[in-house]
N, C-alpha and C. Protein backbone atom coordinates (compact mmCIF):
# COMPACT_ATOMS: atom_id res chain seq x y z
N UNK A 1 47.65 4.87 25.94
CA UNK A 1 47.42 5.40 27.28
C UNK A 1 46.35 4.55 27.97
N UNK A 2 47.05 3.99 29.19
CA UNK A 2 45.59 3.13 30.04
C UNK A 2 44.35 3.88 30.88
N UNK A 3 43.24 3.36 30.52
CA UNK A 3 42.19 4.38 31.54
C UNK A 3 41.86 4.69 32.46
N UNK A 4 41.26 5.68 32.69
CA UNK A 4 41.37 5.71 34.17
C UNK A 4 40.74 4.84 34.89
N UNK A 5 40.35 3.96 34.82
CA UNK A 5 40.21 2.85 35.67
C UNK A 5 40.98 1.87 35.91
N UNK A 6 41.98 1.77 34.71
CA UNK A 6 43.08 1.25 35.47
C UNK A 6 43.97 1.77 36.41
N UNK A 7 44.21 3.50 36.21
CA UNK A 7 45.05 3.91 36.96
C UNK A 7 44.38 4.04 38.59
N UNK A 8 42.88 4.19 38.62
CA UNK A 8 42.71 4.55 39.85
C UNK A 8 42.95 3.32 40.58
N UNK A 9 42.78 1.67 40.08
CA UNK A 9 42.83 0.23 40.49
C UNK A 9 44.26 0.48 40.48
N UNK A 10 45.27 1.02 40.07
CA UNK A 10 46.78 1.18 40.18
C UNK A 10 46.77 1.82 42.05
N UNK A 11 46.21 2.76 42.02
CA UNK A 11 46.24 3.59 43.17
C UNK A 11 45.55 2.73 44.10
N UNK A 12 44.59 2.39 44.16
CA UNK A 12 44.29 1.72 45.30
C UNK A 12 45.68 0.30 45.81
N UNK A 13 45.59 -0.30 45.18
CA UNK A 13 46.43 -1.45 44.87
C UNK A 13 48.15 -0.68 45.59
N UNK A 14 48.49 0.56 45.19
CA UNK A 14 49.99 0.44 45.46
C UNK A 14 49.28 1.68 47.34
N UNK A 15 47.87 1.26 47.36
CA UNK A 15 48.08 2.35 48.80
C UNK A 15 48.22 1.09 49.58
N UNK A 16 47.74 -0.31 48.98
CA UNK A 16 47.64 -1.55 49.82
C UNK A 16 49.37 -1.78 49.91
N UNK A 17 50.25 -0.98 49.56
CA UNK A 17 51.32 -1.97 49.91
C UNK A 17 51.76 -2.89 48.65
N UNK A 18 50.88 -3.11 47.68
CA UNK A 18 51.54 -4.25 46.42
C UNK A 18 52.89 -3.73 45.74
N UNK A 19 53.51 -4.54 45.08
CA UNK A 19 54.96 -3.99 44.82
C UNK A 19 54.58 -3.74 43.14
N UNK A 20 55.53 -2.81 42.77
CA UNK A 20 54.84 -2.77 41.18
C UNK A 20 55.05 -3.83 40.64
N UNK A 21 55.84 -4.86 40.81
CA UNK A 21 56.12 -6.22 39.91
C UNK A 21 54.65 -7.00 40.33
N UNK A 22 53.85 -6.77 41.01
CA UNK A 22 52.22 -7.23 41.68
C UNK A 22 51.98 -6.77 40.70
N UNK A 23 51.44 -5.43 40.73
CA UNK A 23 50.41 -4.58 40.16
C UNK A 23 50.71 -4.85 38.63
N UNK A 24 51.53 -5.09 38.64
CA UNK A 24 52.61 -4.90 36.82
C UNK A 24 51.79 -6.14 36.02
N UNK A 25 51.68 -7.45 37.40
CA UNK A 25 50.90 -8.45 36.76
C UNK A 25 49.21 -8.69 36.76
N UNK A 26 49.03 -8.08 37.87
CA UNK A 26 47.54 -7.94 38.06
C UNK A 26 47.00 -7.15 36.72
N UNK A 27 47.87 -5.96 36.67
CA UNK A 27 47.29 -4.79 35.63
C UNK A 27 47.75 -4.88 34.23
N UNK A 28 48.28 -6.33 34.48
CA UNK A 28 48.95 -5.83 32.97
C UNK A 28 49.60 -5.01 32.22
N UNK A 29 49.89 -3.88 32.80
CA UNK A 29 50.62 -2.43 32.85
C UNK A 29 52.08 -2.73 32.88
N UNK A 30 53.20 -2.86 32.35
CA UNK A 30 54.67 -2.41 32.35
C UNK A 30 54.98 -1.83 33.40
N UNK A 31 55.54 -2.34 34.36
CA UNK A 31 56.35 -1.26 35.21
C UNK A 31 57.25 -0.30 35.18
N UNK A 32 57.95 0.11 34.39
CA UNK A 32 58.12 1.53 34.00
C UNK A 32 56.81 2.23 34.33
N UNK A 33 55.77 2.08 33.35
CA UNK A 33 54.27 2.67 33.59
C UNK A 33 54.36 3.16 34.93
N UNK A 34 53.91 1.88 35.80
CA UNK A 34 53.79 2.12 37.31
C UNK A 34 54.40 3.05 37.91
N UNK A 35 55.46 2.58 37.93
CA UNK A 35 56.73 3.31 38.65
C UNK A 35 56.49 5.04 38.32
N UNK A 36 56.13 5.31 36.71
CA UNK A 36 55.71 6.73 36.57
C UNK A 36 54.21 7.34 37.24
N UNK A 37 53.28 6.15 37.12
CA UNK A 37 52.23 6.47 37.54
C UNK A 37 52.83 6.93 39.30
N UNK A 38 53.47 6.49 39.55
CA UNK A 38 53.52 6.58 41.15
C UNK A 38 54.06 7.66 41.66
N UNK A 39 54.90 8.07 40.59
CA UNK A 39 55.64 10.07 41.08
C UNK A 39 53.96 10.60 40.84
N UNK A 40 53.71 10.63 39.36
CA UNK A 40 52.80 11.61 39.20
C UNK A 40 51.30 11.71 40.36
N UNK A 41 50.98 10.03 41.06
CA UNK A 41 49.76 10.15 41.37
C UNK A 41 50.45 9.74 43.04
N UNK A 42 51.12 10.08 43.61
CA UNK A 42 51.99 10.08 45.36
C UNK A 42 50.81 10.53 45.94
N UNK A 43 50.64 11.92 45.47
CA UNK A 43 49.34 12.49 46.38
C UNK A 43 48.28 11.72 47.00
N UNK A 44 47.58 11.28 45.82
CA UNK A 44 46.62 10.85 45.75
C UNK A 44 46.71 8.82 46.33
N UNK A 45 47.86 8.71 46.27
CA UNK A 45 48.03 7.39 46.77
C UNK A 45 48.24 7.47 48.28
N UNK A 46 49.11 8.89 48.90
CA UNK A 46 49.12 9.09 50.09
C UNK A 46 48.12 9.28 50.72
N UNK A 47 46.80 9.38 50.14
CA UNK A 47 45.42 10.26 50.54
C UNK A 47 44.59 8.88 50.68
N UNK A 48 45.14 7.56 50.16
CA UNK A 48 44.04 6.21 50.12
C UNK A 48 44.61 5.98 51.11
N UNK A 49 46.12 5.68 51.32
CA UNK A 49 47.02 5.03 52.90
C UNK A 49 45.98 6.10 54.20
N UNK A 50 45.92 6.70 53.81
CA UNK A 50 45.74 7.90 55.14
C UNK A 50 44.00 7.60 55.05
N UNK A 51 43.45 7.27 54.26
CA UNK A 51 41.82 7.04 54.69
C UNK A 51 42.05 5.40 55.06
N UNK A 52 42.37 4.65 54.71
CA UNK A 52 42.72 3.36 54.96
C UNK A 52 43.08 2.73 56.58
N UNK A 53 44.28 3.92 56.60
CA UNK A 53 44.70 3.98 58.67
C UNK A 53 43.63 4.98 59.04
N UNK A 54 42.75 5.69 58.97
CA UNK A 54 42.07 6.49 59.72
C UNK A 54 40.75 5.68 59.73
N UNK A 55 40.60 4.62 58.82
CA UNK A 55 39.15 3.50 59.08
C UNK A 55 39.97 2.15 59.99
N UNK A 56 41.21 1.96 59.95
CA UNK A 56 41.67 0.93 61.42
C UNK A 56 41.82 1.72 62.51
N UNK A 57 41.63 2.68 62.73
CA UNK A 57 42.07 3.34 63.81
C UNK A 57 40.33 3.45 64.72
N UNK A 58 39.72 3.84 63.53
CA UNK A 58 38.09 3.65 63.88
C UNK A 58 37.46 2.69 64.38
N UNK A 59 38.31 1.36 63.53
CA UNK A 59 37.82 -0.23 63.96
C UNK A 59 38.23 -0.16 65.19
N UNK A 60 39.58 0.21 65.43
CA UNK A 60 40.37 -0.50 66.42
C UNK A 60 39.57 0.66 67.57
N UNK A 61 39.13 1.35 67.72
CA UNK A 61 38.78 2.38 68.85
C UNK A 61 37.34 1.89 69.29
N UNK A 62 36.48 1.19 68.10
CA UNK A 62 35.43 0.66 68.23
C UNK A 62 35.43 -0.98 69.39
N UNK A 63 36.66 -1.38 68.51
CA UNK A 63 36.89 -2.64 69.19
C UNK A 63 36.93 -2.42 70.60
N UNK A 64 37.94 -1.54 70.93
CA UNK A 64 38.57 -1.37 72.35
C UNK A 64 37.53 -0.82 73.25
N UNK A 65 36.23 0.29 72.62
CA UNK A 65 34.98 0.60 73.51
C UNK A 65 33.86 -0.99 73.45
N UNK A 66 34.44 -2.17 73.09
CA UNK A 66 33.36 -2.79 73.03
C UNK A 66 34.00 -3.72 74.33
N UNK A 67 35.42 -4.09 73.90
CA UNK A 67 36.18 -4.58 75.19
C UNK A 67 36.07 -3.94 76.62
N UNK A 68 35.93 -2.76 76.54
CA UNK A 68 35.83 -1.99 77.76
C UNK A 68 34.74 -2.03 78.24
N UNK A 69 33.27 -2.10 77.65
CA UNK A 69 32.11 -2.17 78.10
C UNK A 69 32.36 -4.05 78.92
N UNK A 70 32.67 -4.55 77.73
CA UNK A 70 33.08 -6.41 78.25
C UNK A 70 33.34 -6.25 79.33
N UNK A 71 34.65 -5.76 79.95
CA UNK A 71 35.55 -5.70 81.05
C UNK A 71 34.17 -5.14 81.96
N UNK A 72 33.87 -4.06 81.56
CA UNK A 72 32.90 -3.63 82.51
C UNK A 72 31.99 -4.17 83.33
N UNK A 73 30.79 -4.98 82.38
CA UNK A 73 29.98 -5.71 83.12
C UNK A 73 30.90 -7.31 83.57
N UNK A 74 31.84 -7.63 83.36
CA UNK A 74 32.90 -8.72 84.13
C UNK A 74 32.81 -8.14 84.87
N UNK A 75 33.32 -6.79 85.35
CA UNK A 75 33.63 -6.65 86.56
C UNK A 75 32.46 -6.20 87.46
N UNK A 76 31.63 -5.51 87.26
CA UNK A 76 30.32 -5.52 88.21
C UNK A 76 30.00 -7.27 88.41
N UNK A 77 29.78 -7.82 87.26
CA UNK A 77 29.44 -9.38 88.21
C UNK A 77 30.52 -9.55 88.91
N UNK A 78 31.49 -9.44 88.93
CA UNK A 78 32.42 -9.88 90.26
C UNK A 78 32.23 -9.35 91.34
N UNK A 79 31.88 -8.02 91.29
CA UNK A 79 31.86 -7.44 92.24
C UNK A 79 30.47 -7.55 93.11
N UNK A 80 29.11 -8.11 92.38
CA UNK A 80 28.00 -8.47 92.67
C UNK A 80 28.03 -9.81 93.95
N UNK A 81 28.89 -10.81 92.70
CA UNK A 81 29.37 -11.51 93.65
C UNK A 81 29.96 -11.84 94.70
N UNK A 82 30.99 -10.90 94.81
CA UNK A 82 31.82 -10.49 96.17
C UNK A 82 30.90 -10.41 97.22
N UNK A 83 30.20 -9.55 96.71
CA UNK A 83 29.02 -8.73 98.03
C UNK A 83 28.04 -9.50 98.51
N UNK A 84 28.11 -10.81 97.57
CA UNK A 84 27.09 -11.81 97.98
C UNK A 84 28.12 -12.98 99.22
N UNK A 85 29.10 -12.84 99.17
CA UNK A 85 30.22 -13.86 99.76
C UNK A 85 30.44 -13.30 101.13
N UNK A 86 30.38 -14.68 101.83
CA UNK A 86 31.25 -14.03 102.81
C UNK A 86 32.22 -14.44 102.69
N UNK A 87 33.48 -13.36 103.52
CA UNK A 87 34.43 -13.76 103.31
C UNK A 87 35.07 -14.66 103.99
N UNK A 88 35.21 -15.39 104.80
CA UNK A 88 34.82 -16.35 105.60
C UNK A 88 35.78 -17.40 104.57
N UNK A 89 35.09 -17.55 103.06
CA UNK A 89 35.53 -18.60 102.60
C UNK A 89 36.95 -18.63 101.66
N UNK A 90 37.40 -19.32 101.73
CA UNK A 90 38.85 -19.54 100.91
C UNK A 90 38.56 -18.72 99.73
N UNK A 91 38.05 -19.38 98.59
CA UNK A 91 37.98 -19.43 97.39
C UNK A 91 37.89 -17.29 97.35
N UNK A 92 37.36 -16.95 97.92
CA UNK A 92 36.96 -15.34 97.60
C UNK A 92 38.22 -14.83 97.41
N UNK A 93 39.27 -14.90 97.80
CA UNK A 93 40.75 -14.53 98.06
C UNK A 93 40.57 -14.31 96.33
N UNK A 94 40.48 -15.59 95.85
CA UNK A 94 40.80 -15.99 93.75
C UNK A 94 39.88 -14.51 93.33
N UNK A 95 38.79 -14.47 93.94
CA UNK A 95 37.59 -13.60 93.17
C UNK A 95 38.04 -12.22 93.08
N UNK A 96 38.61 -12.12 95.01
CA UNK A 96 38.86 -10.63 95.14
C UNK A 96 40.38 -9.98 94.19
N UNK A 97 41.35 -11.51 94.06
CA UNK A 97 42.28 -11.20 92.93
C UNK A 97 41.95 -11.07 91.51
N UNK A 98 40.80 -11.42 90.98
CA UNK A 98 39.84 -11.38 89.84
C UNK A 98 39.60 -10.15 89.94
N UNK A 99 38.97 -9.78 90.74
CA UNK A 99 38.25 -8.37 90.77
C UNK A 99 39.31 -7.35 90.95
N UNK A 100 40.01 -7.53 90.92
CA UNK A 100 41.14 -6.32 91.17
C UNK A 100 42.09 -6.37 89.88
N UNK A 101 42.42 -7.49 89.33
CA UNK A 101 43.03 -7.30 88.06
C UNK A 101 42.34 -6.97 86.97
N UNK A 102 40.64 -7.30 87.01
CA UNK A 102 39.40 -6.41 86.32
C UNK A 102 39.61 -5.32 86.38
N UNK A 103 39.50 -4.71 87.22
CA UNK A 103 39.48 -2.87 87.74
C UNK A 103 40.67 -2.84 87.37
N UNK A 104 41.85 -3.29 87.47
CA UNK A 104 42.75 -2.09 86.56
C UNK A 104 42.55 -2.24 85.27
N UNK A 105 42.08 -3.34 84.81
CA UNK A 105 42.14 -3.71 83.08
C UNK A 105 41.35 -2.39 82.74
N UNK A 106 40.56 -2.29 83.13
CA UNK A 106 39.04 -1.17 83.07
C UNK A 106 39.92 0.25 83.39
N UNK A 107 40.63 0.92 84.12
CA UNK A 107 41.04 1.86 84.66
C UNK A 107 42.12 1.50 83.48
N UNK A 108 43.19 1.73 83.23
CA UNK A 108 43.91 1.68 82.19
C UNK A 108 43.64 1.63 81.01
N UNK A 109 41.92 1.16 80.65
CA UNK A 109 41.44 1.35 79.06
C UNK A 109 40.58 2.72 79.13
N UNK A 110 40.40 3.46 80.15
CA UNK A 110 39.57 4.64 80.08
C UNK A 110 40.58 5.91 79.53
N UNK A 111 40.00 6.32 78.82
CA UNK A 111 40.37 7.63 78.25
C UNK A 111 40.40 8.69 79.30
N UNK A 112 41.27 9.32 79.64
CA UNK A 112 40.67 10.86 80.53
C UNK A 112 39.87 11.51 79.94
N UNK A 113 39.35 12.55 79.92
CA UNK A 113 38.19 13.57 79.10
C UNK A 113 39.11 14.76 79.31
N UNK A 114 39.11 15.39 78.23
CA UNK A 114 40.07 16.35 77.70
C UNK A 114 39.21 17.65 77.34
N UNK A 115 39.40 18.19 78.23
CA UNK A 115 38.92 19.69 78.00
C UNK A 115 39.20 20.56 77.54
N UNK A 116 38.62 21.64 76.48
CA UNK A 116 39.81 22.96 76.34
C UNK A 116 39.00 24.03 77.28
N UNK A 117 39.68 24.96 77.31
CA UNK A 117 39.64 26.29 77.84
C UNK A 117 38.44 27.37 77.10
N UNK A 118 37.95 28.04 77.19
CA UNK A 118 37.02 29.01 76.13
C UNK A 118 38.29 29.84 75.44
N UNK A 119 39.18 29.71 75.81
CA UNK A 119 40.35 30.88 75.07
C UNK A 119 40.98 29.50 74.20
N UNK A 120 41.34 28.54 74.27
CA UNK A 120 41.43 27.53 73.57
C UNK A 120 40.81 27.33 72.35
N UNK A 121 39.50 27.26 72.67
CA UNK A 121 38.31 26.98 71.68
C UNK A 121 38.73 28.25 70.69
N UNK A 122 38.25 29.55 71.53
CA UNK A 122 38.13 30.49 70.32
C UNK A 122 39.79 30.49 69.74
N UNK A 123 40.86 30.06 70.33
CA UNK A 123 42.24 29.95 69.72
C UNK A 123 41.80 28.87 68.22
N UNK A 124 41.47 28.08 68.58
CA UNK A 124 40.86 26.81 67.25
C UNK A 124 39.85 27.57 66.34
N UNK A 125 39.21 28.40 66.78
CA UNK A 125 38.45 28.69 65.80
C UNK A 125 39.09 29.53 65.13
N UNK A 126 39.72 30.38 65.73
CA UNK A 126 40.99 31.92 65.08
C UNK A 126 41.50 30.66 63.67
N UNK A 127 42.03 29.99 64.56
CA UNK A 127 43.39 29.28 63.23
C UNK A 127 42.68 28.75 62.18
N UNK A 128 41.21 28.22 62.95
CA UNK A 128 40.74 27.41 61.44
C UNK A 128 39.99 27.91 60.60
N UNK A 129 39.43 29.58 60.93
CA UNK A 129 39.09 30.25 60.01
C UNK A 129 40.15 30.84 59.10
N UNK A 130 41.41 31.11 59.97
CA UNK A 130 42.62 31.53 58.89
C UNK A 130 43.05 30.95 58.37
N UNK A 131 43.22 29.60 58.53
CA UNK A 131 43.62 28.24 57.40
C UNK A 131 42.29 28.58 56.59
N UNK A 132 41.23 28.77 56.38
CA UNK A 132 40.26 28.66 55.68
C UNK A 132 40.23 29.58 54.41
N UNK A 133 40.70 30.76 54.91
CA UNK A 133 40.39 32.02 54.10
C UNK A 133 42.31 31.88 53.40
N UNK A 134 43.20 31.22 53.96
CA UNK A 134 44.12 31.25 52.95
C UNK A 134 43.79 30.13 51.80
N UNK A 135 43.82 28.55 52.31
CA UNK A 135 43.11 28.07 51.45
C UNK A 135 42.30 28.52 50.21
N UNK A 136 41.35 29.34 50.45
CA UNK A 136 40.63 29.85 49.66
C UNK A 136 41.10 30.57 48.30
N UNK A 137 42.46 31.12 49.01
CA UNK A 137 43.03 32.22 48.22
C UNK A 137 44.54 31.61 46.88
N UNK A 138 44.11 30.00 47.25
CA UNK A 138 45.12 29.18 46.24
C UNK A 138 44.65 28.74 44.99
């Protein structure tokens, strides 16, 4: 029987996506093995995929508030600049088309703000104390 350190390096390894003929060679493990390890431990392999996408989803939300701040101050200097121009001159036409394809970039990466209701809220709290107390009771 292999230890549990191989099996949990099994689990990480098949939440990445490796095929058991990978893991079979990395781990040295028989694939038959694998292949059984993988009914018995699904759960727990579904539970690494699912923390795995819920830390890119984090990156990627991080990324996109850092782009949006970017876009942001781009677009106040354009718009700094505008106000310094007269318009008078050719070239502002390019800026004021700059500044306007800024502002939507910016307006299309904003989130709305999502409110609930006080009957909402206490609706969320109803369910997640009753998910709680059944839970409890397994």
């Amino acid at each position: 029987m292999k230890d549990e350190e191989t099996r949990r390096r099994f689990m990480e390894l098949r939440a990445q996506g490796l095929s058991f003929t990978n893991i079979s060679k990395e781990l040295g493990v028989a694939k038959q093995t694998l292949i059984n390890w993988n009914r018995e431990y699904e759960d727990e392999i579904d539970n690494l995929k699912s923390e795995r996408a819920e830390e890119l989803l984090q990156e990627f939300k991080l990324c996109k508030e850092k782009r949006l701040e970017e876009f942001g101050k781009r677009l106040k200097m354009i718009g700094e600049e505008l106000d310094k121009r007269n318009y008078s001159d050719i070239p502002t036409c390019k800026l004021l088309e700059l500044y306007l394809r800024m502002q939507s970039v910016v307006e299309n990466n904003i989130d709305s703000p999502k409110f609930k209701s006080e009957v909402e809220i206490k609706q969320g709290k109803s369910t997640r104390a009753l998910l709680d107390s059944l839970s409890g009771s397994f």
